[in-house]
C-alpha atoms as a PDB file:
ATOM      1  CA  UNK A   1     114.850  78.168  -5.021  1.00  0.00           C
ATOM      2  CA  UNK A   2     114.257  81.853  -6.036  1.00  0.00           C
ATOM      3  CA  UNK A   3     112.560  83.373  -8.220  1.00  0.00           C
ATOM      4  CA  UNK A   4     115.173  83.245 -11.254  1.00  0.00           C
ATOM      5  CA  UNK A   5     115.397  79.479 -10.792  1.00  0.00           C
ATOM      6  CA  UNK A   6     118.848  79.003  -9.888  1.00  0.00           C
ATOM      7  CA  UNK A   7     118.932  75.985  -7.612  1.00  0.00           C
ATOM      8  CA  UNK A   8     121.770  77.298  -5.691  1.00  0.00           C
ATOM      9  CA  UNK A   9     120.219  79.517  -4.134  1.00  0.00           C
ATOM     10  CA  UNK A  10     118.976  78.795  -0.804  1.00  0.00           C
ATOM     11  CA  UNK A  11     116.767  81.785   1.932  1.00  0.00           C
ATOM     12  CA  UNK A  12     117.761  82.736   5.186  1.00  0.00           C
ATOM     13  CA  UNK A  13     115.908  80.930   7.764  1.00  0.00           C
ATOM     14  CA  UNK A  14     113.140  83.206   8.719  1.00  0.00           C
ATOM     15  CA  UNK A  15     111.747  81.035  11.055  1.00  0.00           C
ATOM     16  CA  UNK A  16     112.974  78.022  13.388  1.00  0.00           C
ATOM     17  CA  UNK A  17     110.719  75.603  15.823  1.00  0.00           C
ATOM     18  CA  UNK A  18     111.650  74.755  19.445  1.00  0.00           C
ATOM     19  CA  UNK A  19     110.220  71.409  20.482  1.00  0.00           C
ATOM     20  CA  UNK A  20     110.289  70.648  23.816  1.00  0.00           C
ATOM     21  CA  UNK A  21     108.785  67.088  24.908  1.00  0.00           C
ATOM     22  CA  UNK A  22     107.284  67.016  28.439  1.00  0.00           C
ATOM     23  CA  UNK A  23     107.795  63.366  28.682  1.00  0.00           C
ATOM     24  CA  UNK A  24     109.987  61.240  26.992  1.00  0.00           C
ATOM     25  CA  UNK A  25     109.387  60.483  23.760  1.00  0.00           C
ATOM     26  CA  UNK A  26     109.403  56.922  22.732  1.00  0.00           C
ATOM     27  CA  UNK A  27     108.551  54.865  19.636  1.00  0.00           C
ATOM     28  CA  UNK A  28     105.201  54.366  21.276  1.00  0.00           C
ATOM     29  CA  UNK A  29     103.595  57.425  22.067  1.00  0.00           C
ATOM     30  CA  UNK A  30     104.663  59.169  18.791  1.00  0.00           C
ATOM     31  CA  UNK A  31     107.826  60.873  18.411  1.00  0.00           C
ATOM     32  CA  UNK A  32     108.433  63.537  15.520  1.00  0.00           C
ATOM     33  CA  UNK A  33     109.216  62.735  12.166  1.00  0.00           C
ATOM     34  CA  UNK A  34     111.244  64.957  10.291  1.00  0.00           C
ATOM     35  CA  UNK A  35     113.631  64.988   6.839  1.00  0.00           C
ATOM     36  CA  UNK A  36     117.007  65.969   6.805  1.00  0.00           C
ATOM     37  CA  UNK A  37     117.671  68.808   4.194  1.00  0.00           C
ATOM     38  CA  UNK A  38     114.294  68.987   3.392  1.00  0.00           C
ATOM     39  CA  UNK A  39     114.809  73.015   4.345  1.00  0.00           C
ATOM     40  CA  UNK A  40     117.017  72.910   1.262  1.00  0.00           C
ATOM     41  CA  UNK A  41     115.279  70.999  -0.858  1.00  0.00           C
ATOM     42  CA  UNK A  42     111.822  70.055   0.028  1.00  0.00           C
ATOM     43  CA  UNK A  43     112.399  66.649  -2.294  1.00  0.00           C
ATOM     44  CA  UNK A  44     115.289  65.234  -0.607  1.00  0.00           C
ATOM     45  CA  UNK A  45     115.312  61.599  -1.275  1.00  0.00           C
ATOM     46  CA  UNK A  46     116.666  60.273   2.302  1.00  0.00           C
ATOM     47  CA  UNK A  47     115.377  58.135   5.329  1.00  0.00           C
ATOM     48  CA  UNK A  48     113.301  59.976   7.672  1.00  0.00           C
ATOM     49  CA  UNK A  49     114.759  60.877  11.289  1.00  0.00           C
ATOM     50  CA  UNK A  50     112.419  60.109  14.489  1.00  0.00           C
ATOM     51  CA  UNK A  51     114.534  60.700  17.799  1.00  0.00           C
ATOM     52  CA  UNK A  52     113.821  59.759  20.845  1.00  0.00           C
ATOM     53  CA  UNK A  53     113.832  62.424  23.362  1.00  0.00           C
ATOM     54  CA  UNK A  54     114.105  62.870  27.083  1.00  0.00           C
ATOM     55  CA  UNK A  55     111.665  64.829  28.623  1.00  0.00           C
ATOM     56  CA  UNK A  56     112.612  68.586  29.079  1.00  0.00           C
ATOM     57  CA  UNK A  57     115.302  68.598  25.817  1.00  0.00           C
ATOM     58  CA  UNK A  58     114.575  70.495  22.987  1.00  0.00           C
ATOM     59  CA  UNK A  59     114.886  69.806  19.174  1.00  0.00           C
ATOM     60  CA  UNK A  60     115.598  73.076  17.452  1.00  0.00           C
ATOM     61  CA  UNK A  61     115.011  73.127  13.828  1.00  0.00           C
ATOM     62  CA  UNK A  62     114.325  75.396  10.378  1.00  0.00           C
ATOM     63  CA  UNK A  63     110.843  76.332  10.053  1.00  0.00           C
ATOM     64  CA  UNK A  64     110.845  74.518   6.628  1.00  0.00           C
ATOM     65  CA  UNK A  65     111.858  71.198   7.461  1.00  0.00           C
ATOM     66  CA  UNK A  66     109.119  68.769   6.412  1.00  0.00           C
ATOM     67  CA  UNK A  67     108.343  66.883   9.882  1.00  0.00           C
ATOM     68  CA  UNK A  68     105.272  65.394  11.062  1.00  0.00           C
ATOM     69  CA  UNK A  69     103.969  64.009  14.545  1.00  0.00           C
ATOM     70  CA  UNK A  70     103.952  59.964  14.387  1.00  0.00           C
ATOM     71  CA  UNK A  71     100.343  58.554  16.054  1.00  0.00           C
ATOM     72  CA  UNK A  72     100.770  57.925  19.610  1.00  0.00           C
ATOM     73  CA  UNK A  73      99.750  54.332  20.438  1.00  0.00           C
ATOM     74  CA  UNK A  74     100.303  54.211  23.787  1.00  0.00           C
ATOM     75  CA  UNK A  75      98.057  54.826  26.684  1.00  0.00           C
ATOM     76  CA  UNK A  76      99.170  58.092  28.232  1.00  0.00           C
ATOM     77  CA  UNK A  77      99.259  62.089  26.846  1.00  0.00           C
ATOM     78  CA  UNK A  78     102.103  63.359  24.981  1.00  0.00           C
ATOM     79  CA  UNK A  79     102.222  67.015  25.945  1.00  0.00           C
ATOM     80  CA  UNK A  80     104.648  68.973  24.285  1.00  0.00           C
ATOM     81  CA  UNK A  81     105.682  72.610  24.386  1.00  0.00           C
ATOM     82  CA  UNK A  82     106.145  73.879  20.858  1.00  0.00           C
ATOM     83  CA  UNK A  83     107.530  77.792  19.989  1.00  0.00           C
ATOM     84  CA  UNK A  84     108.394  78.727  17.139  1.00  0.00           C
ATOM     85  CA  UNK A  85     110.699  82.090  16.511  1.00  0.00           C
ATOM     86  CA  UNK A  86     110.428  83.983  13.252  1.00  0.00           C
ATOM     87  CA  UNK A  87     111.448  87.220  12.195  1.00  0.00           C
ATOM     88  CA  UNK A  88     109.094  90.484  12.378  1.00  0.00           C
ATOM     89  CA  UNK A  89     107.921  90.393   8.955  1.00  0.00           C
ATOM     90  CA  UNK A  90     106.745  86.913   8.352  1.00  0.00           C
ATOM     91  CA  UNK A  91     103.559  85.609   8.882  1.00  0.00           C
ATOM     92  CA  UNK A  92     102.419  81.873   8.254  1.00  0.00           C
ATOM     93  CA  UNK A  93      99.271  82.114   6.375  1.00  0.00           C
ATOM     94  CA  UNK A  94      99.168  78.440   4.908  1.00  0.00           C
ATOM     95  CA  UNK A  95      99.073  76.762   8.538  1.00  0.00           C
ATOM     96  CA  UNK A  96      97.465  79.403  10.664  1.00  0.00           C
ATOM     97  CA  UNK A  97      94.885  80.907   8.028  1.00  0.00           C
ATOM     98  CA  UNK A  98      91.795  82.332  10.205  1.00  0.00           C
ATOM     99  CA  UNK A  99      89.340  80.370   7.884  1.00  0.00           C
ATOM    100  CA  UNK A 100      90.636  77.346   9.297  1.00  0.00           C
ATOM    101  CA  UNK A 101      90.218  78.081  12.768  1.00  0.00           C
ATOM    102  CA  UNK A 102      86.294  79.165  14.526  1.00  0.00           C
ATOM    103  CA  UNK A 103      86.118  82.269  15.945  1.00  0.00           C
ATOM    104  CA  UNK A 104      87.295  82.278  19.995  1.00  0.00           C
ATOM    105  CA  UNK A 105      84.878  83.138  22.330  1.00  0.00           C
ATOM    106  CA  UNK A 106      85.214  86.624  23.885  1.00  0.00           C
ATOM    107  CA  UNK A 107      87.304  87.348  26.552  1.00  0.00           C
ATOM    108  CA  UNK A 108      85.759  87.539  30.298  1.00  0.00           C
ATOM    109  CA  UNK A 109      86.496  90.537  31.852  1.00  0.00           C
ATOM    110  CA  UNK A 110      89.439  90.575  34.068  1.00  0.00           C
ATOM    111  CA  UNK A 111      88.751  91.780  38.244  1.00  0.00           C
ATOM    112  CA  UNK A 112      90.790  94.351  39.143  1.00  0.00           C
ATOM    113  CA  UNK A 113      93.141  93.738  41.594  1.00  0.00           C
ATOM    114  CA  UNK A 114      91.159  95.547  44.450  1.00  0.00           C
ATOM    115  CA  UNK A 115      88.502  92.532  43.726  1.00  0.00           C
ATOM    116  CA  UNK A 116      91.321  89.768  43.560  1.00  0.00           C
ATOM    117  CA  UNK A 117      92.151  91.192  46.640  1.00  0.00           C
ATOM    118  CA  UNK A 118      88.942  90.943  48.203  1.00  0.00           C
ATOM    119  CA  UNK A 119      88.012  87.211  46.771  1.00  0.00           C
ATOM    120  CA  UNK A 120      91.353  86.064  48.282  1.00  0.00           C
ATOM    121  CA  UNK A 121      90.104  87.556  51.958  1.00  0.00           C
ATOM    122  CA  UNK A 122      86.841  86.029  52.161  1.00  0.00           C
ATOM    123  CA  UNK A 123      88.388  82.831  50.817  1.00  0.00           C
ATOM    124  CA  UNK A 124      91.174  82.692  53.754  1.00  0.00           C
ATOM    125  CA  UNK A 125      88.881  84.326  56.048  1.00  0.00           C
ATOM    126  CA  UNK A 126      85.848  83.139  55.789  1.00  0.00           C
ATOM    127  CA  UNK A 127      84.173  86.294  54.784  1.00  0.00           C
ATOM    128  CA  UNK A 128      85.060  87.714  58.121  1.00  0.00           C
ATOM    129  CA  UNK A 129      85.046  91.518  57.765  1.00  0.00           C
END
């Protein structure tokens, strides 16, 4: 809704997420959860959606669909590859605020490639000149 209150109003998606499961996704190991139309309105009264997906698809979806990760009861990882697109000017600030996060450690200084070059010799050759 904007600012004037007119509910027929509706923004541009600004932002979408790209899931893409690395292994199927079943029931068991915790599938995602989302609400259809909840990009539209955020109180949609309707049944939730969890689909099952083959490993290596992708669920595409507006950044402002309410959708959650269901609890993975089985016994093996559920690695997933998640992107999400958004246009130049937005920035999400309520899910990725820096407060919530401790600060990274610093970054080890890359070899140049002369040195990669080197390493990689004396590993195949033994240190051999």
């Amino acid at each position: 809704m904007n600012a004037g209150g007119d509910p027929r109003f509706v923004a541009p998606v600004h932002a979408v997420n790209v899931f893409v499961p690395l292994v199927n996704l079943t029931a068991a190991n915790g599938p995602t959860e989302y609400v259809p139309g909840s990009h539209l309105d955020f109180d949609a009264k309707v049944p939730s959606k969890t689909p099952s997906l083959k490993a290596g698809s992708a669920l595409i979806f507006d950044y402002r669909l309410k959708h959650r990760g269901l609890g993975n009861s089985g016994t093996e990882e559920r690695p997933l590859l998640y992107i999400t697109y958004a246009k130049p000017f937005w920035l999400d600030v309520y899910n990725f605020d820096r407060k919530r996060y401790k600060n990274l450690p610093a970054v080890a200084k890359q070899a140049s490639r002369a040195e990669r070059t080197e390493k990689r010799q004396r590993t195949i050759f033994g240190g051999l000149p």
